[in-house]
N, C-alpha and C. Protein backbone atom coordinates (compact mmCIF):
# COMPACT_ATOMS: atom_id res chain seq x y z
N UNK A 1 -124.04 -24.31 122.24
CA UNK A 1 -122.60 -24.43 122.10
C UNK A 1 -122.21 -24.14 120.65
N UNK A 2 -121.33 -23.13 120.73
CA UNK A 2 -120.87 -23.28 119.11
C UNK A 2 -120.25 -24.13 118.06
N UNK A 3 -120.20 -24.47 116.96
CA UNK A 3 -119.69 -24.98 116.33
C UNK A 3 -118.24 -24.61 115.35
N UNK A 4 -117.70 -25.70 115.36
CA UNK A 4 -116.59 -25.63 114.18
C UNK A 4 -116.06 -26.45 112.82
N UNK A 5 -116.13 -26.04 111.74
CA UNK A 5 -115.53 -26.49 111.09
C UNK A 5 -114.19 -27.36 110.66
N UNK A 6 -113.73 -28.22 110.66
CA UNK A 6 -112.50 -28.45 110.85
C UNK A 6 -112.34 -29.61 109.21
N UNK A 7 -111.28 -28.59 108.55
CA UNK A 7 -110.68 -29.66 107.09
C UNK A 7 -109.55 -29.97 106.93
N UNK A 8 -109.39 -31.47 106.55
CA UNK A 8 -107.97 -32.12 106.63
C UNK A 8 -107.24 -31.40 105.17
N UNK A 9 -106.22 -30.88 105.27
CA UNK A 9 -105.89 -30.38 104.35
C UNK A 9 -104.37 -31.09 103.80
N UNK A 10 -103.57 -31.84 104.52
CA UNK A 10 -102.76 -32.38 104.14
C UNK A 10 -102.66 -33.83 104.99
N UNK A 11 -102.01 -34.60 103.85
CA UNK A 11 -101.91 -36.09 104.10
C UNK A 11 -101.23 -36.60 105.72
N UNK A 12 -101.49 -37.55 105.55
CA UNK A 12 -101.50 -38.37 107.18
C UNK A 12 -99.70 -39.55 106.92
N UNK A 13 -99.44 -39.25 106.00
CA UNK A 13 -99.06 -40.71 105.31
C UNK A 13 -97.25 -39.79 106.23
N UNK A 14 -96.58 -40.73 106.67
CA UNK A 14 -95.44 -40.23 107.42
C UNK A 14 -95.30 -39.78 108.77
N UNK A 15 -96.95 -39.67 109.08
CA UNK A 15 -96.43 -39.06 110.61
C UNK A 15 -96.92 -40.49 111.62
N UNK A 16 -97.18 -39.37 113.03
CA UNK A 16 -97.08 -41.08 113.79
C UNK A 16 -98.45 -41.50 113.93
N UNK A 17 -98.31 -42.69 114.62
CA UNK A 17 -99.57 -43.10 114.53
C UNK A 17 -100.55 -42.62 115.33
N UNK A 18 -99.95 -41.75 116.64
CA UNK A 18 -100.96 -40.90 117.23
C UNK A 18 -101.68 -40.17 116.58
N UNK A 19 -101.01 -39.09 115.43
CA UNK A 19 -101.73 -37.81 115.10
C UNK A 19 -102.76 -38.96 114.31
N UNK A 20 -102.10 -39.84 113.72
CA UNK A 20 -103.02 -40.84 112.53
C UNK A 20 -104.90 -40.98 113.10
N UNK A 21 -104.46 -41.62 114.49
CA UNK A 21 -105.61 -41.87 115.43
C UNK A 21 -106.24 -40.96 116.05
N UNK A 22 -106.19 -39.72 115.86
CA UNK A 22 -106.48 -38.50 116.26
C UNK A 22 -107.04 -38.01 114.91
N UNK A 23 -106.86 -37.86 113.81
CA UNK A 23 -107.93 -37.60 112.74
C UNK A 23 -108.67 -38.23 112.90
N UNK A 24 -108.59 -39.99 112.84
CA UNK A 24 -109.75 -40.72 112.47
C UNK A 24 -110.81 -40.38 113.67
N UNK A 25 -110.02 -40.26 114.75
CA UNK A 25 -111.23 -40.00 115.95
C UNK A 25 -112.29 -38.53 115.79
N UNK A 26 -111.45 -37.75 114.79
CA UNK A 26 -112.33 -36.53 114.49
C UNK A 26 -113.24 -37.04 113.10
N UNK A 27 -113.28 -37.94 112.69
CA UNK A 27 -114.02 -38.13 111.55
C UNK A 27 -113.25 -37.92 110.17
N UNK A 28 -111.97 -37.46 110.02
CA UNK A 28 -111.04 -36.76 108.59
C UNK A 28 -110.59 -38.09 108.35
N UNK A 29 -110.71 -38.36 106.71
CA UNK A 29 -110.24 -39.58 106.49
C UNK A 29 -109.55 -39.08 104.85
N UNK A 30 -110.21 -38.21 104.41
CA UNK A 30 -109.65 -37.79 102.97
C UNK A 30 -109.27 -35.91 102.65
N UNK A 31 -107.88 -35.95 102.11
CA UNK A 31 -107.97 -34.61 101.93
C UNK A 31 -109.37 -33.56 101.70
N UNK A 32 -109.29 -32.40 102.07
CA UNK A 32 -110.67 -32.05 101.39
C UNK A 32 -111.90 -32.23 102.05
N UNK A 33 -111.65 -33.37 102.97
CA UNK A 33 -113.05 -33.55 103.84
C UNK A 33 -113.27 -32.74 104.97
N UNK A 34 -114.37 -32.28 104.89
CA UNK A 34 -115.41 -31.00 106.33
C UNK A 34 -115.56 -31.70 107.29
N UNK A 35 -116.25 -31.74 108.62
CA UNK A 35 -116.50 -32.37 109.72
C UNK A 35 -116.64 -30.95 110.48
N UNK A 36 -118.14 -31.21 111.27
CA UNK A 36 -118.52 -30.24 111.83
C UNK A 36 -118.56 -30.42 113.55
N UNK A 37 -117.94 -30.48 114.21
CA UNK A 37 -118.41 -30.51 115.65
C UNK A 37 -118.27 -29.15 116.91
N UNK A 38 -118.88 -29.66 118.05
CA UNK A 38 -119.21 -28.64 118.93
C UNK A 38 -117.32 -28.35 119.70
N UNK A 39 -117.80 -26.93 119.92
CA UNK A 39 -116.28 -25.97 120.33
C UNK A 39 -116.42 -26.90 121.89
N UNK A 40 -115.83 -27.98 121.62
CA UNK A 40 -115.53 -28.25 123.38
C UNK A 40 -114.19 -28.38 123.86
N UNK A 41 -113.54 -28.44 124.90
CA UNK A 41 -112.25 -28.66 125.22
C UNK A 41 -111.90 -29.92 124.58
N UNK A 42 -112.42 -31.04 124.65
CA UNK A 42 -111.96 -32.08 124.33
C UNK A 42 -111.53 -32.15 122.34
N UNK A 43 -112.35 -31.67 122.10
CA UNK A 43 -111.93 -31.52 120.51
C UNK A 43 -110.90 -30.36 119.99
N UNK A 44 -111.00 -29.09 120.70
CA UNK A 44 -110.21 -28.42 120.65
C UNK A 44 -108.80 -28.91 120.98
N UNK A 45 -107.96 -29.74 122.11
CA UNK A 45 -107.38 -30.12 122.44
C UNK A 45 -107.06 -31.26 121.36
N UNK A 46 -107.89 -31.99 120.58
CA UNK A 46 -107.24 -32.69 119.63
C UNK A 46 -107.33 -32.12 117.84
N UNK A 47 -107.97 -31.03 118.06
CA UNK A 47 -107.60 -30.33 116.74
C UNK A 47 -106.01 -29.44 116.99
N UNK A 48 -105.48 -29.07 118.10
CA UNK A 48 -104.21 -29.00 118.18
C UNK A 48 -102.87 -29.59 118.09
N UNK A 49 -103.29 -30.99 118.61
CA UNK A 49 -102.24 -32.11 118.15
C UNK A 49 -102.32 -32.24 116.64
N UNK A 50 -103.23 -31.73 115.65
CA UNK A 50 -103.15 -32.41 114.44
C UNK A 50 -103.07 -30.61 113.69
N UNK A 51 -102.75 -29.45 114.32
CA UNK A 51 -103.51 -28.39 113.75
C UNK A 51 -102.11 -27.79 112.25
N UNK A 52 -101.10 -28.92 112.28
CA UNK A 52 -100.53 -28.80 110.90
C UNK A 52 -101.09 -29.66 109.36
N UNK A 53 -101.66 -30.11 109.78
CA UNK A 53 -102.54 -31.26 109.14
C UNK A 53 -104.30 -30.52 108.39
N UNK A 54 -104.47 -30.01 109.64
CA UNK A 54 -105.83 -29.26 109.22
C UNK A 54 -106.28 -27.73 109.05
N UNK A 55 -107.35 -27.12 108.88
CA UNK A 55 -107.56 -25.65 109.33
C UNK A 55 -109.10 -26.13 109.52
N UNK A 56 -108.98 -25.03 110.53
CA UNK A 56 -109.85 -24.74 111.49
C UNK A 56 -110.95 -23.02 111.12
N UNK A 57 -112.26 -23.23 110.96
CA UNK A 57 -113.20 -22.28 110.69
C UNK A 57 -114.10 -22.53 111.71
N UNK A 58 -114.50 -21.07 112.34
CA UNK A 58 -115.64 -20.71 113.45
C UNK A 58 -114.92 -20.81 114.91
N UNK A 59 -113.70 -20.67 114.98
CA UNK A 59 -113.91 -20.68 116.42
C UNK A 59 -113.77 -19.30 117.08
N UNK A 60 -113.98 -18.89 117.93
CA UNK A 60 -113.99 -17.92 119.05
C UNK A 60 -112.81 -16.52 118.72
């Protein structure tokens, strides 16, 4: 399965508490921080709810 990159690139501080709980569930806790996981629906689907927040390297 392939992998992706995914970095939080802007702050959490103002939005709701969903997208909030949706980084932490991807592992992003500080600007600047990497996190590597597998291209699955389920992560893909929550790197979209947050995909103003982050960028995204390696996918398809």
């Amino acid at each position: 399965m392939a992998k992706i990159k995914i970095t939080k690139v802007k702050s959490a501080i103002n939005r709701p508490q969903r997208q909030k709980r949706t980084l932490e569930a991807l592992g992003l806790r500080k600007i600047g921080q990497v996190v590597e996981h597998d291209d699955s629906p389920n992560i893909i689907g929550m790197v979209n709810k947050v995909k103003h927040l982050v960028s995204v390297e390696g996918t398809k």
